[in-house]
Protein backbone atom coordinates (compact mmCIF):
# COMPACT_ATOMS: atom_id res chain seq x y z
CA UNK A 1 20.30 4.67 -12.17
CA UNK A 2 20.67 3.53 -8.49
CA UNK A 3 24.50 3.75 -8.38
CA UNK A 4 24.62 6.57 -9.50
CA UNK A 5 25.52 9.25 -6.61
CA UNK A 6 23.48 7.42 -3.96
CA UNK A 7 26.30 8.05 -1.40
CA UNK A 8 25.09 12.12 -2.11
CA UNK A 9 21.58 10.94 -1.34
CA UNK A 10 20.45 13.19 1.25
CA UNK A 11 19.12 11.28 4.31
CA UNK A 12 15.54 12.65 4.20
CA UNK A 13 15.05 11.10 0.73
CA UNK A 14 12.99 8.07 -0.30
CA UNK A 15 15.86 5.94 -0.66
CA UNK A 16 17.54 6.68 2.46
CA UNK A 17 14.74 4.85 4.70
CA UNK A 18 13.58 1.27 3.65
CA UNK A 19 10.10 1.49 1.57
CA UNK A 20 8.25 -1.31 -0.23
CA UNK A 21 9.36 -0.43 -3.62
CA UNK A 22 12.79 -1.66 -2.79
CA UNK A 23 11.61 -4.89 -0.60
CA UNK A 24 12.65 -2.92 2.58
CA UNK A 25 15.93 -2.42 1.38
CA UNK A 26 18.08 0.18 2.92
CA UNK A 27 20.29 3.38 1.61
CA UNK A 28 23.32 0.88 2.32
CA UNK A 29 21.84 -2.42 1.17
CA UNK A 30 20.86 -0.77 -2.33
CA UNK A 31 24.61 0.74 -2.22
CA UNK A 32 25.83 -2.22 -1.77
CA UNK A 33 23.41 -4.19 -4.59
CA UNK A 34 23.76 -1.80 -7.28
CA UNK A 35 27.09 0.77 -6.16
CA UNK A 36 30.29 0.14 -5.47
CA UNK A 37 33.10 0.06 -2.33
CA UNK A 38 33.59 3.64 -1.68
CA UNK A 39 30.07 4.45 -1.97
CA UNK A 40 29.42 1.76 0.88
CA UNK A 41 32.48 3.56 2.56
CA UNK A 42 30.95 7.06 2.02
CA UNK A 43 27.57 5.86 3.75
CA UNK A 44 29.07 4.19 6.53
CA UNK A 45 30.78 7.88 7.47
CA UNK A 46 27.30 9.21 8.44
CA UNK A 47 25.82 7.45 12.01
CA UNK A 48 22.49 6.93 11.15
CA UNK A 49 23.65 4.45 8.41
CA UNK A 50 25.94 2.82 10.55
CA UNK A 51 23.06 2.52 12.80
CA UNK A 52 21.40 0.10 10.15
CA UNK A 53 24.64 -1.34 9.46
CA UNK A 54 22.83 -4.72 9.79
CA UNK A 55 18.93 -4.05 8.80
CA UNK A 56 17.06 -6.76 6.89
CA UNK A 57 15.47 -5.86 3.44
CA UNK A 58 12.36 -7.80 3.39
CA UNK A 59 14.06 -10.85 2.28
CA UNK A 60 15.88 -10.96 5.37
CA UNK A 61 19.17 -10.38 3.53
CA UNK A 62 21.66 -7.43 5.06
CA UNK A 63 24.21 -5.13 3.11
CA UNK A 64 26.85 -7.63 3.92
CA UNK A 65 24.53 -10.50 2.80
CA UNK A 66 24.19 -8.68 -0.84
CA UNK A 67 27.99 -7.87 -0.85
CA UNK A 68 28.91 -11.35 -0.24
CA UNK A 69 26.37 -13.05 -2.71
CA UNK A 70 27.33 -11.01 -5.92
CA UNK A 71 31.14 -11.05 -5.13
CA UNK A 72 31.66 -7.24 -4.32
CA UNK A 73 34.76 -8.53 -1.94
CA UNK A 74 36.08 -5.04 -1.29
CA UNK A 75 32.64 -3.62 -0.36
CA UNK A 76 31.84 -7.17 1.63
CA UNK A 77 35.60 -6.15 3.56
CA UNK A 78 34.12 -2.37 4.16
CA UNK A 79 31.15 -3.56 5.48
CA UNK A 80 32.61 -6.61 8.07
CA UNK A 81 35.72 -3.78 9.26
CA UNK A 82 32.74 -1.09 9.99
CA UNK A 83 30.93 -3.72 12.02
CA UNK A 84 28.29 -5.76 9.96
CA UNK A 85 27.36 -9.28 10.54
CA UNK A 86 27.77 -11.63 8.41
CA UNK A 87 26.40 -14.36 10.78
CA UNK A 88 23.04 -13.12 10.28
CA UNK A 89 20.49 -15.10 8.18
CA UNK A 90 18.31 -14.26 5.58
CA UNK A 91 14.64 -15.29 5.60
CA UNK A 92 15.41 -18.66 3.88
CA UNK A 93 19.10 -18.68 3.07
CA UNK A 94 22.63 -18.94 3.71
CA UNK A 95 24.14 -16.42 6.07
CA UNK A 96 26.54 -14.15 3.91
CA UNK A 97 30.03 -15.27 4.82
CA UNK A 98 28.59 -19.07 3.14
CA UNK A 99 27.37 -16.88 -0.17
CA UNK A 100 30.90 -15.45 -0.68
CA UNK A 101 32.36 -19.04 -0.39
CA UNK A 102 30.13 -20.54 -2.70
């Protein structure tokens, strides 16, 4: 249901800000959990995702971190060439770059 034209998901909509039914989770972290590479590339076109290019759901984990962990490598490269981190932590877990090695 998610996947499903999220990248169309105008920015004033529930999903576009992080709420408690998605643990925090961003537009772009629940693009990249449940969408695919050019939806991730789509999102990153507008600044004020960019912006949160590197938020924290409430697990601590980033876009980059969910990208890495279920193996989306072309959405994991979209995400590191637009600027994400993948140095950055979650709350009590590898940093993302170590979840795409694993």
């Amino acid at each position: 249901l998610l996947s499903v034209g999220l990248s169309s998901v105008a920015m004033d909509h529930p999903l576009a800000s992080a709420s408690q039914e998605n643990e925090g989770a961003t537009t772009l972290i629940l693009s990249t959990r449940y969408g695919n590479a050019q939806e991730v590339q789509n999102l990153l076109s507008s600044e004020p995702v960019k912006a949160q290019i590197n938020a924290q759901d409430g697990f601590g984990r980033t876009a980059i971190w969910y990208a890495a962990a279920m193996g989306k490598d072309d959405a994991y490269n979209t995400l590191l060439s637009a600027g994400a981190d993948a140095s950055i932590k979650s709350t009590g877990g590898p940093l993302a770059g170590t979840s795409a090695q694993d």
